[in-house]
N, C-alpha and C. Protein backbone atom coordinates (compact mmCIF):
# COMPACT_ATOMS: atom_id res chain seq x y z
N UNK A 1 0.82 -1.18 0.00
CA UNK A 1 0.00 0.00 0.00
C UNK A 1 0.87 1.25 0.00
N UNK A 2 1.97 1.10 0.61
CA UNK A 2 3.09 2.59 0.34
C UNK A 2 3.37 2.92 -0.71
N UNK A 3 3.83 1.79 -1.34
CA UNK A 3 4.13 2.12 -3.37
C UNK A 3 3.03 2.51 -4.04
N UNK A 4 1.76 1.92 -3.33
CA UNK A 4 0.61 2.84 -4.31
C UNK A 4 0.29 3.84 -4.17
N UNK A 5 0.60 4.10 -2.67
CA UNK A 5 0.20 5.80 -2.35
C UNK A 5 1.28 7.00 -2.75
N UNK A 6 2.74 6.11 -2.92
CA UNK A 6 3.72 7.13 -3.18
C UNK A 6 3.95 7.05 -4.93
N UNK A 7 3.23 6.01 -5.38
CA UNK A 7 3.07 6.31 -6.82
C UNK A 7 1.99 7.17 -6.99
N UNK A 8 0.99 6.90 -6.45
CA UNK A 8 -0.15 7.87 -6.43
C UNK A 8 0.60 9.56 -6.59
N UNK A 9 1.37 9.41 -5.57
CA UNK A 9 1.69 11.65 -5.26
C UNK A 9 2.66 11.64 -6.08
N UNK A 10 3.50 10.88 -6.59
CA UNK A 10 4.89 11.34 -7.63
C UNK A 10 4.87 11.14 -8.94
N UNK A 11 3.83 10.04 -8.94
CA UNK A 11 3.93 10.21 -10.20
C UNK A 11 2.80 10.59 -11.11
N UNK A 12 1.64 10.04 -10.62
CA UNK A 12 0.38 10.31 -10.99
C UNK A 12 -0.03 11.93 -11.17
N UNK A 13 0.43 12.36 -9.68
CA UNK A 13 0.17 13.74 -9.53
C UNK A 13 0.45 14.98 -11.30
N UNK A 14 1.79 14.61 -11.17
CA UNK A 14 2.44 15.29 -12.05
C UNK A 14 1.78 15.02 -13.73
N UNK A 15 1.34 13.71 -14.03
CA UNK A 15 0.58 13.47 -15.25
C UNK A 15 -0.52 14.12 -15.26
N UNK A 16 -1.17 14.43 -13.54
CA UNK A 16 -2.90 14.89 -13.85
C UNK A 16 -2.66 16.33 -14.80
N UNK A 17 -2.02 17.01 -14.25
CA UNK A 17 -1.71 18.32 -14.94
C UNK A 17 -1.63 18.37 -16.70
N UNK A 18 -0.68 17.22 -16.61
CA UNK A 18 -0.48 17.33 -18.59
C UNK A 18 -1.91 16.58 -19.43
N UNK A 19 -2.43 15.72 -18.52
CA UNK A 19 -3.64 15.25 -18.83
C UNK A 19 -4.55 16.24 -19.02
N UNK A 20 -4.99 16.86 -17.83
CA UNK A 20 -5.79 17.91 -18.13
C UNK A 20 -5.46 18.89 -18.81
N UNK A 21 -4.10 19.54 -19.23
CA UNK A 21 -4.29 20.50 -20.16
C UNK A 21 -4.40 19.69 -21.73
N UNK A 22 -3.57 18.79 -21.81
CA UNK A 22 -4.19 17.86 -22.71
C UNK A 22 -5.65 17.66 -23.67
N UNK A 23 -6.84 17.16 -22.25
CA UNK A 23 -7.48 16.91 -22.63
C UNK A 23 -8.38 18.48 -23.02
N UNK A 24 -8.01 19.59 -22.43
CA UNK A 24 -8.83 20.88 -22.48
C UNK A 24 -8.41 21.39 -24.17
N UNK A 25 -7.41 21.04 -24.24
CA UNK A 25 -6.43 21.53 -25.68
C UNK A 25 -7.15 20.58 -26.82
N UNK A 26 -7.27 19.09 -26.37
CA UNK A 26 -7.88 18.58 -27.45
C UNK A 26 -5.97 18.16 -28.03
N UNK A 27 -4.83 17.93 -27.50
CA UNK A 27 -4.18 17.11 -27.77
C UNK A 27 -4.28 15.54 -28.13
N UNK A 28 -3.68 15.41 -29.12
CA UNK A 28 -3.51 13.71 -29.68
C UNK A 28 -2.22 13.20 -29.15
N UNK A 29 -1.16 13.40 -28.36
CA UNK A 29 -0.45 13.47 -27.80
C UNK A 29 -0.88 12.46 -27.24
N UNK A 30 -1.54 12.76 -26.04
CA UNK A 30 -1.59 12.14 -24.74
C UNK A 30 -2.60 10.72 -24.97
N UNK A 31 -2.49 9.93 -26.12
CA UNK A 31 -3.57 9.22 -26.16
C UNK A 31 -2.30 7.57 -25.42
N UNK A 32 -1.36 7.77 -25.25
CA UNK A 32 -0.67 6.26 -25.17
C UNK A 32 -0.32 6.84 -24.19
N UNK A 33 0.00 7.82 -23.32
CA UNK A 33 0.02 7.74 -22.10
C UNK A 33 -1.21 7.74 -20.96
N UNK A 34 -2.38 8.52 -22.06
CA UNK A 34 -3.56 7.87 -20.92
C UNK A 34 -3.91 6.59 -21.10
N UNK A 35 -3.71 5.94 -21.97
CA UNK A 35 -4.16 4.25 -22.04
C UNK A 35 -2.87 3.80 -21.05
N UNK A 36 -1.78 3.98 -21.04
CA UNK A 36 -0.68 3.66 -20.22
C UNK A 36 -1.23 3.66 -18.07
N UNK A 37 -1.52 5.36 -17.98
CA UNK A 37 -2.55 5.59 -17.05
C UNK A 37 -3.37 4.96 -16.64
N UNK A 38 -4.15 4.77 -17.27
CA UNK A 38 -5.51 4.13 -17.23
C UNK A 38 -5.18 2.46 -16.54
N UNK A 39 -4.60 2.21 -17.53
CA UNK A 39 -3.84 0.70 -17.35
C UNK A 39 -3.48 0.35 -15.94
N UNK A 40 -2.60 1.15 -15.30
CA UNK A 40 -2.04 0.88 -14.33
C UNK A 40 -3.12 1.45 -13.16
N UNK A 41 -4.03 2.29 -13.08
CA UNK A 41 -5.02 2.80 -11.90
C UNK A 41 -5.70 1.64 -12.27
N UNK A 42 -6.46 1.14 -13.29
CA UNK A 42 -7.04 -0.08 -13.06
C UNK A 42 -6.50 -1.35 -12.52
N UNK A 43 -5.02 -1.58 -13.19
CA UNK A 43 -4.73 -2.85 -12.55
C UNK A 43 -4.54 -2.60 -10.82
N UNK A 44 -3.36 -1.54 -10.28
CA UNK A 44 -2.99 -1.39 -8.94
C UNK A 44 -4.44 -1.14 -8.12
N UNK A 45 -5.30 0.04 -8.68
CA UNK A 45 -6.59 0.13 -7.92
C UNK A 45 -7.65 -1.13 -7.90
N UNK A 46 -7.79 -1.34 -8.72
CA UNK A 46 -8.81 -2.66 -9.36
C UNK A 46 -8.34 -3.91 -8.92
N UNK A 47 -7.14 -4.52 -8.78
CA UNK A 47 -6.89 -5.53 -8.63
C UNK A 47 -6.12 -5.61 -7.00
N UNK A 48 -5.01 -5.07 -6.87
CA UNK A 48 -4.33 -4.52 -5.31
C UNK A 48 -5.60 -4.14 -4.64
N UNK A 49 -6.22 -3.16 -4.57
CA UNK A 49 -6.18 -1.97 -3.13
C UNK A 49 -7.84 -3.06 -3.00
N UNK A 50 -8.58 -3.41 -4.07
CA UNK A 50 -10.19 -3.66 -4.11
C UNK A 50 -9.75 -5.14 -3.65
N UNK A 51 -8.11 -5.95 -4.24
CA UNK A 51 -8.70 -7.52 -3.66
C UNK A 51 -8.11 -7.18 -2.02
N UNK A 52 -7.45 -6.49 -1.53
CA UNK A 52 -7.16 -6.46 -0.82
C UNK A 52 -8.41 -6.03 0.07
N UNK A 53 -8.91 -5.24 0.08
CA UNK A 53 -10.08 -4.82 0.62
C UNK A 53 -11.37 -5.78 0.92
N UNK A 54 -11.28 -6.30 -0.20
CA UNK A 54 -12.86 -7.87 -0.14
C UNK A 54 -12.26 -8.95 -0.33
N UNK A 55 -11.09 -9.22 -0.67
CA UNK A 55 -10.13 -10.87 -0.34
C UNK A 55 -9.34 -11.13 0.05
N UNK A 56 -9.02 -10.17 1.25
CA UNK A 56 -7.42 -9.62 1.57
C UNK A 56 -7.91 -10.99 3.21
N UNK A 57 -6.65 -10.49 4.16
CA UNK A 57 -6.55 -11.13 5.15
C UNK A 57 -7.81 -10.41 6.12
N UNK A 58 -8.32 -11.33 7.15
CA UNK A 58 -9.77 -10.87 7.65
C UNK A 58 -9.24 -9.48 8.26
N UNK A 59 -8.22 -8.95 9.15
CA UNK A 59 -8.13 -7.67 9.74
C UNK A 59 -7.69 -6.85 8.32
N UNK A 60 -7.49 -6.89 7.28
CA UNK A 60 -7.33 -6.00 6.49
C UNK A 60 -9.22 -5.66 5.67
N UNK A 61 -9.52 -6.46 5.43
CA UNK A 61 -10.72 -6.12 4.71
C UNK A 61 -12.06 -5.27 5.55
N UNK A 62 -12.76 -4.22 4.31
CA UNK A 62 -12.85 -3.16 5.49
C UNK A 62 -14.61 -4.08 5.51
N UNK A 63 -15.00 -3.48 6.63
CA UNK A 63 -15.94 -3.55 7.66
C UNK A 63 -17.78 -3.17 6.34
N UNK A 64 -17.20 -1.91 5.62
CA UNK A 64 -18.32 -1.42 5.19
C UNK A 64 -18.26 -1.47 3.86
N UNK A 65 -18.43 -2.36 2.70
CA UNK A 65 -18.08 -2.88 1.39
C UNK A 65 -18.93 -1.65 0.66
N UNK A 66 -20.08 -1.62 1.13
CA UNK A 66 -20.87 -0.41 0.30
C UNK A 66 -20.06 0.66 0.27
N UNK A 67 -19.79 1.68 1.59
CA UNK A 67 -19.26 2.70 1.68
C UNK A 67 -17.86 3.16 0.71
N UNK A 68 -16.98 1.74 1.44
CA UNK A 68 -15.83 1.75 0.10
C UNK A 68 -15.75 1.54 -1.63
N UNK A 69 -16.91 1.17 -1.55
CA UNK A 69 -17.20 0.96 -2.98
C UNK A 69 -17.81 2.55 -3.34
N UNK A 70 -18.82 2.96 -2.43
CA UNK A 70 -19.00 4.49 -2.67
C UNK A 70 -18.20 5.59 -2.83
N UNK A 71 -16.94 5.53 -2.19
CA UNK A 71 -15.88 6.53 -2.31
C UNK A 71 -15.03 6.11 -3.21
N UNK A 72 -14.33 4.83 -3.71
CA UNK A 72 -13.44 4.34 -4.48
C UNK A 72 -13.86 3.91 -5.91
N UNK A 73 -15.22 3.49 -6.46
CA UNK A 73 -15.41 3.01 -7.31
C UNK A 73 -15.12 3.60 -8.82
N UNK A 74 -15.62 5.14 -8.79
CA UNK A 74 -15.31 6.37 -9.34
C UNK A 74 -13.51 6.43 -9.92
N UNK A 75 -12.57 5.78 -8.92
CA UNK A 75 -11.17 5.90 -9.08
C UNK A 75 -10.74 4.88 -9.84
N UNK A 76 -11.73 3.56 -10.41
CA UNK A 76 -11.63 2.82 -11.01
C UNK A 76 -12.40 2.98 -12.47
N UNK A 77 -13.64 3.47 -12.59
CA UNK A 77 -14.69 3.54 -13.38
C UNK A 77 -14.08 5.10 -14.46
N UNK A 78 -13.35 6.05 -13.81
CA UNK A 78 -13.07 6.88 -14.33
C UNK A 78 -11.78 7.31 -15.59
N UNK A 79 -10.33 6.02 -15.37
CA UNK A 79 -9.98 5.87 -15.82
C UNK A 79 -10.09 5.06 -17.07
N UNK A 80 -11.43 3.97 -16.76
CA UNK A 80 -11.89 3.42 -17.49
C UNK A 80 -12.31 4.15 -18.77
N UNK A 81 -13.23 4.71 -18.52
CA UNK A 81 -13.80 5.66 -19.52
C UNK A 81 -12.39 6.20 -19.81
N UNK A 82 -11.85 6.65 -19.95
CA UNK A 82 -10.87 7.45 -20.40
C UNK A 82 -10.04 6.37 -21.57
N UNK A 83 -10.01 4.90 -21.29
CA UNK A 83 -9.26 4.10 -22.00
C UNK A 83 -10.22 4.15 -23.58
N UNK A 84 -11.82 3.95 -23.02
CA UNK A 84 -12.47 3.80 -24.04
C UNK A 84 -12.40 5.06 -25.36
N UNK A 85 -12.48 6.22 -24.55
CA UNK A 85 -12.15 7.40 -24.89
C UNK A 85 -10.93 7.38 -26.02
N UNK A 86 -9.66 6.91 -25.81
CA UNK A 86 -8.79 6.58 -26.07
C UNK A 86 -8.62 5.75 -27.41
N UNK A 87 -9.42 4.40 -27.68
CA UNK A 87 -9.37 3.70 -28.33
C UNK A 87 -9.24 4.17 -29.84
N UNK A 88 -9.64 5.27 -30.16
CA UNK A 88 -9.67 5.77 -31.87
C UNK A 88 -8.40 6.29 -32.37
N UNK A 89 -7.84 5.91 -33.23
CA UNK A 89 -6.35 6.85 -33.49
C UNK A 89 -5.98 8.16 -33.27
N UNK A 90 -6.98 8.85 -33.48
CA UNK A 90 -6.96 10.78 -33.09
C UNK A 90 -8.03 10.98 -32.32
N UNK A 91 -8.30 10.59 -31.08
CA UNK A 91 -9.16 10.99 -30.19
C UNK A 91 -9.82 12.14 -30.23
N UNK A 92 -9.34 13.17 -30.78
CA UNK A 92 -9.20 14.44 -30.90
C UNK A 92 -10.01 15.32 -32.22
N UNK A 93 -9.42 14.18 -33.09
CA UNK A 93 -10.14 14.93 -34.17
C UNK A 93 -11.56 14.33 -34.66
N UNK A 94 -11.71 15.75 -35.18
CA UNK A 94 -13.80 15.12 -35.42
C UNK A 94 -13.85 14.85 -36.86
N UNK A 95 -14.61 13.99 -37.24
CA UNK A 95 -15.20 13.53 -38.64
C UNK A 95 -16.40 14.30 -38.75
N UNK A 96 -16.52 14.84 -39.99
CA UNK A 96 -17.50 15.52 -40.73
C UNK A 96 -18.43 14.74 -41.64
């Protein structure tokens, strides 16, 4: 859980920025590093922090499955969309 939280602030942090001006700009740039992104918040969030949480050891798994699913699910579901987003060669550009 330290490597995800200190990947979380060093490295993640610093992509949200180029992401978002990215995505405000309508850059084609950033389409293999948000599938790259995406990739890894789903596997480390989705697979780490969620089996750990509902298949982990009994004192690790939390108490209130709804609640955590209420605050966390969004951190999984969001990158998602973004992969799908992603999938077209120029994300960016529009067909007429």
């Amino acid at each position: 859980m330290r490597f995800v939280t200190g990947l979380s602030a060093f490295v993640y942090a610093p992509f949200y920025l180029l992401l978002v001006y990215a995505l405000l700009r309508g850059r084609n740039w950033i389409q293999l590093y948000s599938v790259i992104y995406g990739t890894l918040i789903v596997g480390i969030t989705g697979v780490v922090v969620f089996g750990v949480e509902f298949f982990g050891e009994p004192q690790w798994r939390t108490p209130h499955p709804w609640s955590f699913l209420a605050f966390n699910l969004t951190y999984v579901l969001i990158p998602l969309l973004l992969i799908i987003r992603m999938r077209k060669p120029e994300p960016f550009t529009r067909s007429f």
